[in-house]
PDB file of N, CA and C in Angstrom:
ATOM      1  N   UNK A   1      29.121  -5.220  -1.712  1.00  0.00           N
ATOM      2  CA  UNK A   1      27.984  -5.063  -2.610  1.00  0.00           C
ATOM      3  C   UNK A   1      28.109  -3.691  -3.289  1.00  0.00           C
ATOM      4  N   UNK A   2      28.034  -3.822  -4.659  1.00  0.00           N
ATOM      5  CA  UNK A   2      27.863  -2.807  -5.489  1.00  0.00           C
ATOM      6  C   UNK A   2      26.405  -1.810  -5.216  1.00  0.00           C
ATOM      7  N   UNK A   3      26.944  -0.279  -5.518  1.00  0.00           N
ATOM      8  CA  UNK A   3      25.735   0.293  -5.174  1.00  0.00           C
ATOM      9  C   UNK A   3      24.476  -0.015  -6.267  1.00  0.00           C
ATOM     10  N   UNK A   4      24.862  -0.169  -7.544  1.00  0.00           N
ATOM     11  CA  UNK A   4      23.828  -0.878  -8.346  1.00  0.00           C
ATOM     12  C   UNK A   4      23.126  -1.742  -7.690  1.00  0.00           C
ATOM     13  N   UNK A   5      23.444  -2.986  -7.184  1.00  0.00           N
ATOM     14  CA  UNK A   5      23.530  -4.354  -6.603  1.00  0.00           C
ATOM     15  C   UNK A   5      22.330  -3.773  -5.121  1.00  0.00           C
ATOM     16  N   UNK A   6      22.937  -2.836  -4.906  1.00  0.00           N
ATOM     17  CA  UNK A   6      21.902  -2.396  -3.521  1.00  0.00           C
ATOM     18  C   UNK A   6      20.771  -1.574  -3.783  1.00  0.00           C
ATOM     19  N   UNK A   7      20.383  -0.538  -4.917  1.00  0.00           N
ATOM     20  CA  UNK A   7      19.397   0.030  -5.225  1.00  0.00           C
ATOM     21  C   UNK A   7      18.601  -1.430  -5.718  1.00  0.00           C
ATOM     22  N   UNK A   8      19.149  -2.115  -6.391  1.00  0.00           N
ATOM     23  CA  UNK A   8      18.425  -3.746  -7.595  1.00  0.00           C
ATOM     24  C   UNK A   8      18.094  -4.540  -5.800  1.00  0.00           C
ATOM     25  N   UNK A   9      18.728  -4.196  -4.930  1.00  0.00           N
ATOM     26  CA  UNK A   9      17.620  -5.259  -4.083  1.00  0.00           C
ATOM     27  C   UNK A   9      16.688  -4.146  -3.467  1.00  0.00           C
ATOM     28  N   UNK A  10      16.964  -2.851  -2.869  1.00  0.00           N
ATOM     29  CA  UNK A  10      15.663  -2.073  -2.516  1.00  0.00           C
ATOM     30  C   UNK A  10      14.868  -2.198  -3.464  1.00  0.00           C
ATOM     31  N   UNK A  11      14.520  -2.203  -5.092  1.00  0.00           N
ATOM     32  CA  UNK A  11      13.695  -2.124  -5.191  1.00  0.00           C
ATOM     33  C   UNK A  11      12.740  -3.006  -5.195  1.00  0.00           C
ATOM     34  N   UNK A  12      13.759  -4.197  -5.349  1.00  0.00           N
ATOM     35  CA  UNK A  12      13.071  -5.957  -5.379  1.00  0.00           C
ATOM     36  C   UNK A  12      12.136  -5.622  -3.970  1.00  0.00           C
ATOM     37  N   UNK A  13      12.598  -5.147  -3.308  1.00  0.00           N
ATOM     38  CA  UNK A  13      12.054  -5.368  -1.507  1.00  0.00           C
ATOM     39  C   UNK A  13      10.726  -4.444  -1.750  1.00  0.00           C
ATOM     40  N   UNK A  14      11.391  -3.161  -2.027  1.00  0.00           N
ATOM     41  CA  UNK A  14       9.741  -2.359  -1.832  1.00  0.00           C
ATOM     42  C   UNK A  14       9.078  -2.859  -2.928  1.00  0.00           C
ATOM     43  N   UNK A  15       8.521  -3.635  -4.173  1.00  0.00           N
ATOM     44  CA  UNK A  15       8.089  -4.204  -4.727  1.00  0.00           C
ATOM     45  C   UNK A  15       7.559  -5.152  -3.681  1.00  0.00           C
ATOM     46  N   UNK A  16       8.158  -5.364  -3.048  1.00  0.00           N
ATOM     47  CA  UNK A  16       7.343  -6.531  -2.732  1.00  0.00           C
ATOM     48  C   UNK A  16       6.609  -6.008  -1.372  1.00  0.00           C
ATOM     49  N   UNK A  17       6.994  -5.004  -0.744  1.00  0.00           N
ATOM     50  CA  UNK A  17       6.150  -3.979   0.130  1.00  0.00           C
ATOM     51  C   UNK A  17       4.802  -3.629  -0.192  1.00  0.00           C
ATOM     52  N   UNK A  18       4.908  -3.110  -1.556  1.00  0.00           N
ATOM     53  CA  UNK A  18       4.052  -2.781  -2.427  1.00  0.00           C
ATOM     54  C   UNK A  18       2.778  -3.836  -2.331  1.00  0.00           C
ATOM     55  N   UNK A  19       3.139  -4.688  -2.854  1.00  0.00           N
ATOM     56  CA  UNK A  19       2.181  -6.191  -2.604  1.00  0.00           C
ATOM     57  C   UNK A  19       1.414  -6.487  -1.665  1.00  0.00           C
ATOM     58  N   UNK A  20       2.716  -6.397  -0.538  1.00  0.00           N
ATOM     59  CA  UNK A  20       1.820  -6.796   1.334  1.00  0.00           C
ATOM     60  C   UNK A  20       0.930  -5.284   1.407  1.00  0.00           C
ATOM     61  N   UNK A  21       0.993  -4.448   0.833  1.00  0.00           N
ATOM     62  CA  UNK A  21       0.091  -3.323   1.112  1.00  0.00           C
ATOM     63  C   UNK A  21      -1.550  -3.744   0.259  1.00  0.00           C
ATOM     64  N   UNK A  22      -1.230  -4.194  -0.808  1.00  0.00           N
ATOM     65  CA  UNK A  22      -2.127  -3.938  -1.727  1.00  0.00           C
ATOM     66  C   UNK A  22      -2.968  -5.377  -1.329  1.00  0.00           C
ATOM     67  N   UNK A  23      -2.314  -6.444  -0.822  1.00  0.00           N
ATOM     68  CA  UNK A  23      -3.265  -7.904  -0.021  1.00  0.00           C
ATOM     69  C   UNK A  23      -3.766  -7.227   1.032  1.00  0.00           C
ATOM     70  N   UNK A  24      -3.110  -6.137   1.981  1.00  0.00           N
ATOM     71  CA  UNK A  24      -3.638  -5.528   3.244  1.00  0.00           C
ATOM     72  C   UNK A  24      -5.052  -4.881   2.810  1.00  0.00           C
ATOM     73  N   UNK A  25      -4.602  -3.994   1.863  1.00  0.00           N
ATOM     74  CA  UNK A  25      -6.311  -3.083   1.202  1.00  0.00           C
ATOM     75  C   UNK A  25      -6.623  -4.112   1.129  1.00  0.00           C
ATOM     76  N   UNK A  26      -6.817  -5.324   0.465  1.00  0.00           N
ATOM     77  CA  UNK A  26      -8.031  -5.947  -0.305  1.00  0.00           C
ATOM     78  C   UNK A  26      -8.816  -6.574   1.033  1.00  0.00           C
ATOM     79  N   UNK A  27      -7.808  -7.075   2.248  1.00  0.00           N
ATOM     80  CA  UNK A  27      -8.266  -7.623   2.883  1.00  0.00           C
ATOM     81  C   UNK A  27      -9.270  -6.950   3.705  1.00  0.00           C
ATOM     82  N   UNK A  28      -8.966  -5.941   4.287  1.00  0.00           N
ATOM     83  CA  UNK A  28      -9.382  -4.833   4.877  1.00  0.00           C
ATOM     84  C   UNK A  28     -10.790  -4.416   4.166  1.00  0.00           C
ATOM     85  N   UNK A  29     -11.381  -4.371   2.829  1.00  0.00           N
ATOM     86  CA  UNK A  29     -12.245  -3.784   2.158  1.00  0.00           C
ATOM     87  C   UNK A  29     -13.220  -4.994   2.362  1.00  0.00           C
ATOM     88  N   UNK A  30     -12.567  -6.160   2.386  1.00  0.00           N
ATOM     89  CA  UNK A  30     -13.121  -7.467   2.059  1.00  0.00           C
ATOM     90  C   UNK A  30     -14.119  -7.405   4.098  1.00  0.00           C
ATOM     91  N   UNK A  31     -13.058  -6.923   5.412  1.00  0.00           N
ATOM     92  CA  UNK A  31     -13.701  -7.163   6.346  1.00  0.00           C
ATOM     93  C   UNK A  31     -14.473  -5.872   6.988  1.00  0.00           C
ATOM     94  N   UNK A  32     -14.323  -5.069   6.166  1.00  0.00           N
ATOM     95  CA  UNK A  32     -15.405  -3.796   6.106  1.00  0.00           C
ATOM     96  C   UNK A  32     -16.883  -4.037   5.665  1.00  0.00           C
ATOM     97  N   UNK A  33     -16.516  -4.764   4.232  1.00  0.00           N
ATOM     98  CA  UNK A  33     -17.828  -5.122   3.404  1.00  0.00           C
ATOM     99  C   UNK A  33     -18.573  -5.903   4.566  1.00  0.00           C
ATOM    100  N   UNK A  34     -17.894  -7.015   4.671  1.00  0.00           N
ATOM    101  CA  UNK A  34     -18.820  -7.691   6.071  1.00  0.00           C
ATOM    102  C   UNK A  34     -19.557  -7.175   7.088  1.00  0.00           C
ATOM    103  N   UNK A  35     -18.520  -5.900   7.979  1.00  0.00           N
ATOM    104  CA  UNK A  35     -19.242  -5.365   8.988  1.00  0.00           C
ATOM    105  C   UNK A  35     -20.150  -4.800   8.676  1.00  0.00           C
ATOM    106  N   UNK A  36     -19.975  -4.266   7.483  1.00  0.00           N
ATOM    107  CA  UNK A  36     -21.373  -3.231   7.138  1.00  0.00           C
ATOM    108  C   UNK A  36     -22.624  -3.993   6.630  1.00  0.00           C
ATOM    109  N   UNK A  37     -22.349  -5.237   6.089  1.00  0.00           N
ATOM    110  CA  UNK A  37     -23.541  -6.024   6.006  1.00  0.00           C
ATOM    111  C   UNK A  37     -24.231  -6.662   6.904  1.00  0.00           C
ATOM    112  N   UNK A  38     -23.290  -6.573   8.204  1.00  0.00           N
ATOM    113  CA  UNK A  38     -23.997  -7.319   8.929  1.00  0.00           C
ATOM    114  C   UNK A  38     -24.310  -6.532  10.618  1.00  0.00           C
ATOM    115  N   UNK A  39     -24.134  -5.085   9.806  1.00  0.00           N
ATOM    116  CA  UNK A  39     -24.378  -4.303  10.608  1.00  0.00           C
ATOM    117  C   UNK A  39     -26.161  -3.922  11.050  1.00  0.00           C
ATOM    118  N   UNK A  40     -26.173  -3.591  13.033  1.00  0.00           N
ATOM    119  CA  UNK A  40     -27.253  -3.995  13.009  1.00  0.00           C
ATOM    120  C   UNK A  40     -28.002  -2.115  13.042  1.00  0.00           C
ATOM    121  N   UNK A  41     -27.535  -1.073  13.203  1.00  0.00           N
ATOM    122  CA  UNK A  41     -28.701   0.115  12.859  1.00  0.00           C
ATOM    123  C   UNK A  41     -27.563   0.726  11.847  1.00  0.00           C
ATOM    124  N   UNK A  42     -28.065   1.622  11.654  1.00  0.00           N
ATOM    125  CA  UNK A  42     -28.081   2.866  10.292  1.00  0.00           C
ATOM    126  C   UNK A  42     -26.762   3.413  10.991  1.00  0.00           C
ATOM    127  N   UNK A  43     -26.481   3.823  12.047  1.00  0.00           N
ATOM    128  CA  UNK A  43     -25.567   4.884  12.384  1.00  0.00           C
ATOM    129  C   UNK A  43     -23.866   3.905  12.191  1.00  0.00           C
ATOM    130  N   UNK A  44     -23.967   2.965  13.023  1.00  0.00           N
ATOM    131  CA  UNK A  44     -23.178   1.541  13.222  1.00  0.00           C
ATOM    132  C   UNK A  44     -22.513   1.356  11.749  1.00  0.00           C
ATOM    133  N   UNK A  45     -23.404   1.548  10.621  1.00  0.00           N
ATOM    134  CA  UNK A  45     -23.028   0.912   9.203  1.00  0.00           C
ATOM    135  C   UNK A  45     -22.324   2.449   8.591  1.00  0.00           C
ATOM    136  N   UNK A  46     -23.448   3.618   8.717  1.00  0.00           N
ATOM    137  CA  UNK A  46     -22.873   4.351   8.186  1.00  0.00           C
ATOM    138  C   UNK A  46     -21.013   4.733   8.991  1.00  0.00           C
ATOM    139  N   UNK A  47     -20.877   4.451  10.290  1.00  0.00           N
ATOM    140  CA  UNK A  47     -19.520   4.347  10.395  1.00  0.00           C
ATOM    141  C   UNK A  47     -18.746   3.490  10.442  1.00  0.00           C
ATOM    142  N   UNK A  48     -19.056   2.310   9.871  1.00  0.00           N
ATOM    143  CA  UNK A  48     -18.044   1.411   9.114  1.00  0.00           C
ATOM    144  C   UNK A  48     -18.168   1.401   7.444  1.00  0.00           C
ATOM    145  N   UNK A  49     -18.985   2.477   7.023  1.00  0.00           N
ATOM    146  CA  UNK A  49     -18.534   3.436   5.566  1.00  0.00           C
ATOM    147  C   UNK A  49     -17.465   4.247   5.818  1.00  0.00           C
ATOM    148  N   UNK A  50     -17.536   5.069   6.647  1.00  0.00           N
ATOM    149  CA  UNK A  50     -16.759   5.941   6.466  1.00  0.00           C
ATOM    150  C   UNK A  50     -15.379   5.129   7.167  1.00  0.00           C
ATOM    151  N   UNK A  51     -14.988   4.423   7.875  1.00  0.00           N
ATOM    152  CA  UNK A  51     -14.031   3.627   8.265  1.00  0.00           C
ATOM    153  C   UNK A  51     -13.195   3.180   7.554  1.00  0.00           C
ATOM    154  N   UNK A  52     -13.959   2.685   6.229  1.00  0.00           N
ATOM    155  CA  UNK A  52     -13.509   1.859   5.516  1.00  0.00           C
ATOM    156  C   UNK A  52     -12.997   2.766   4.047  1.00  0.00           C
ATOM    157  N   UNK A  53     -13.493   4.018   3.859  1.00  0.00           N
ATOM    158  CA  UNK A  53     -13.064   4.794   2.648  1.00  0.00           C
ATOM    159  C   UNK A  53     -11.859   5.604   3.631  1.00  0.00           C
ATOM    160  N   UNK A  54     -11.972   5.998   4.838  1.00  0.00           N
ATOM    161  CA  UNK A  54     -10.397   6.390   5.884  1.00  0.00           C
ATOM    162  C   UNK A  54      -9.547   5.464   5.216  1.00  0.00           C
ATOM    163  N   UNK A  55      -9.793   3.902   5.494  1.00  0.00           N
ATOM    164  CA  UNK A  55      -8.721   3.020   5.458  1.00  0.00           C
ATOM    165  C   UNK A  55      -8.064   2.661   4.035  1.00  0.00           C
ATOM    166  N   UNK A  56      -8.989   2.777   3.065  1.00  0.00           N
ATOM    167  CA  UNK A  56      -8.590   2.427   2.093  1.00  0.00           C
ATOM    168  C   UNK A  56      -8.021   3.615   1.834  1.00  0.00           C
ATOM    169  N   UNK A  57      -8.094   4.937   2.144  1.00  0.00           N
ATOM    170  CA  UNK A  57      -7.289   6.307   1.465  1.00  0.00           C
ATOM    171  C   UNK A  57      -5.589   6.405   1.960  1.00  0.00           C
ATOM    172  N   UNK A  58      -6.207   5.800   3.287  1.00  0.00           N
ATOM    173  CA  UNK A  58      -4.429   4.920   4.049  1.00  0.00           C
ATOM    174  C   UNK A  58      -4.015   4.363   2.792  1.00  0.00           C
ATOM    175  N   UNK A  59      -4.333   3.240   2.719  1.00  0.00           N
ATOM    176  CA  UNK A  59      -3.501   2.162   1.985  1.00  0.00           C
ATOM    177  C   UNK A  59      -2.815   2.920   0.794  1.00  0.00           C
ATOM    178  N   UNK A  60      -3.855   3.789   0.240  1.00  0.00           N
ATOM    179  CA  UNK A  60      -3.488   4.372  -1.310  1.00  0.00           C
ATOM    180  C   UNK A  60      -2.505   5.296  -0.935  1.00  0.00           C
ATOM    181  N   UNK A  61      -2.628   5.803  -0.239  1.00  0.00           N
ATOM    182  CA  UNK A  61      -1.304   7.093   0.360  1.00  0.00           C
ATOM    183  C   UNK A  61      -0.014   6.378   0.377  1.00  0.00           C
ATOM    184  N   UNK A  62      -0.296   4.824   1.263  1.00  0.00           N
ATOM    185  CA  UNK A  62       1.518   4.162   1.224  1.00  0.00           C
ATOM    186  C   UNK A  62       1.645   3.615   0.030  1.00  0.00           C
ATOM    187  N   UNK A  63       0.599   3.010  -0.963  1.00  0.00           N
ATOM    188  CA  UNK A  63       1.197   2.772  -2.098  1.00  0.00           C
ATOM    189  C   UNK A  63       1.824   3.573  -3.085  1.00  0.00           C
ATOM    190  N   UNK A  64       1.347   5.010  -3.037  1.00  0.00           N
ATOM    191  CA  UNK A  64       1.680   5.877  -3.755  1.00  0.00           C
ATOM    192  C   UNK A  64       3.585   6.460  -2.928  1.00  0.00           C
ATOM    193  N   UNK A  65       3.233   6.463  -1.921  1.00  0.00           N
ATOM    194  CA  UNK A  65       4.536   6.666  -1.225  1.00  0.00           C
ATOM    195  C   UNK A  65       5.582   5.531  -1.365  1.00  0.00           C
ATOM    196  N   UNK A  66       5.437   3.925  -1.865  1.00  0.00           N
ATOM    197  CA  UNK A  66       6.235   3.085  -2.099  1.00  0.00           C
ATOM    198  C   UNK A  66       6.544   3.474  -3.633  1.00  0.00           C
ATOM    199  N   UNK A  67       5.700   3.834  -4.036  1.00  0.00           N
ATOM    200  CA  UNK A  67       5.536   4.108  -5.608  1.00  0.00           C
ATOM    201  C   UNK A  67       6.901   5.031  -5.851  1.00  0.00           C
ATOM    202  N   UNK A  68       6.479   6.112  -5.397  1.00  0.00           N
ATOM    203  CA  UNK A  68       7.678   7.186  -5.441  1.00  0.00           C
ATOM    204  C   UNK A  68       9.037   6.878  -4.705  1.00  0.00           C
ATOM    205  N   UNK A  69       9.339   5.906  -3.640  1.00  0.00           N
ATOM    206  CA  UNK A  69      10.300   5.953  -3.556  1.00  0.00           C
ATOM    207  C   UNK A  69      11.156   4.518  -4.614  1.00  0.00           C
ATOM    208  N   UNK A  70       9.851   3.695  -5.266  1.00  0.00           N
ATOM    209  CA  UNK A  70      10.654   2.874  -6.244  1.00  0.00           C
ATOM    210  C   UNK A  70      11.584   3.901  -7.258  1.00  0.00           C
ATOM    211  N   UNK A  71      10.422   4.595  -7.290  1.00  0.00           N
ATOM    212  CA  UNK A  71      10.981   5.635  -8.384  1.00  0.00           C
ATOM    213  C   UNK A  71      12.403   6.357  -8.148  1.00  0.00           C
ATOM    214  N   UNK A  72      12.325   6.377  -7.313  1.00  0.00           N
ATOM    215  CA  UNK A  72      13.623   7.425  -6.267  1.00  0.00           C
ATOM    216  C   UNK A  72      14.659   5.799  -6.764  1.00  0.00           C
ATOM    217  N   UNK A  73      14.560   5.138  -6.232  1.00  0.00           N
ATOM    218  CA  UNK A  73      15.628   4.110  -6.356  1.00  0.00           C
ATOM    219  C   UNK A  73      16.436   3.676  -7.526  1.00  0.00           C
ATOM    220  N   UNK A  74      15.458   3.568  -8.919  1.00  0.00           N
ATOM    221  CA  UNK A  74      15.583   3.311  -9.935  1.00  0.00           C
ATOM    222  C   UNK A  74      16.548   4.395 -10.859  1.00  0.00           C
ATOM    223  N   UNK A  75      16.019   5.875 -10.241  1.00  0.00           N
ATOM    224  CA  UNK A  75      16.860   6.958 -10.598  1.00  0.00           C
ATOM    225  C   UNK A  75      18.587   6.678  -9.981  1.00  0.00           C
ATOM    226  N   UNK A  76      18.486   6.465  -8.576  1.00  0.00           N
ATOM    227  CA  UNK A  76      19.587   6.182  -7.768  1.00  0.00           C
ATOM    228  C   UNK A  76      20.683   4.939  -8.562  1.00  0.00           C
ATOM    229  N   UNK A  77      19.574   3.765  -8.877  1.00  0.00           N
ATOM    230  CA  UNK A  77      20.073   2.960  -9.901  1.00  0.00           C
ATOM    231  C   UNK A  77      20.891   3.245 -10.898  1.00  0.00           C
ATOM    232  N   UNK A  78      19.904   4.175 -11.717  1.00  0.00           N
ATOM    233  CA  UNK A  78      20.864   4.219 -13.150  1.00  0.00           C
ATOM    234  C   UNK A  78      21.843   5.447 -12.719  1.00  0.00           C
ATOM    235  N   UNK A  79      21.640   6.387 -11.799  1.00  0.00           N
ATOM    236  CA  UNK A  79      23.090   6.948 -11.488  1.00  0.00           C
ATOM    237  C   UNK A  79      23.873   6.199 -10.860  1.00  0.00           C
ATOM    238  N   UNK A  80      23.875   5.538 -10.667  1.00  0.00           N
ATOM    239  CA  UNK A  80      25.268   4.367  -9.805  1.00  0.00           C
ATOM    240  C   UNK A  80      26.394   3.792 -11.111  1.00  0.00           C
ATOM    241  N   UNK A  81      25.259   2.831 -12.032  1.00  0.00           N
ATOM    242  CA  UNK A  81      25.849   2.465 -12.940  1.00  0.00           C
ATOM    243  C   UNK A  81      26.545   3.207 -13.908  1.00  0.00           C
ATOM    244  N   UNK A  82      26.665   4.618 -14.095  1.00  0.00           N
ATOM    245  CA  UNK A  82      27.550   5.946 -14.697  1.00  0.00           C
ATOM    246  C   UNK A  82      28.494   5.786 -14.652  1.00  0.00           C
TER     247      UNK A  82
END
C-alpha cells in the first residue's frame, strides 16, 4: 500500500470516527434531557445540568481532536503524493 493509499484510508476511518462521536453527543444530550425532566428535587436536576454540559464539552474536545488530526493526515496526504 501506497503511503497516499494509507493517509486516503485514515482519513476515510477518522471521518467516520468523527460520526460515531457526533451520534454519541446527540445520544447522550438526548438521555440527559430525560433525566433532568424527570428528575425528582432541584439538586438531582441541577446535577444532571451540569453532567450533561461536562459531557457534551467531552464530546466537542474529541471532535475537535479528530478534526485536527484529519487535518494532520490530509497534509501527510498531499506530501506523500510529491
Amino acid at each position: 500500500m501506497s503511503n497516499k493509499a494509507y493517509y486516503q484510508k485514515q482519513i476515510i476511518d477518522l471521518r467516520a470516527e468523527m460520526a460515531r462521536e457526533k451520534e454519541a453527543m446527540k445520544r447522550d444530550n438526548d438521555n440527559y434531557a430525560r433525566l433532568i425532566k424527570g428528575a425528582s428535587t432541584p439538586s438531582s436536576k441541577a446535577s444532571y445540568r451540569k453532567s450533561k454540559v461536562d459531557r457534551a464539552e467531552s464530546h466537542k474536545r474529541r471532535i475537535e481532536s479528530i478534526k485536527l488530526r484529519i487535518a494532520q493526515a490530509q497534509l501527510n496526504k498531499a506530501r506523500a503524493s510529491k
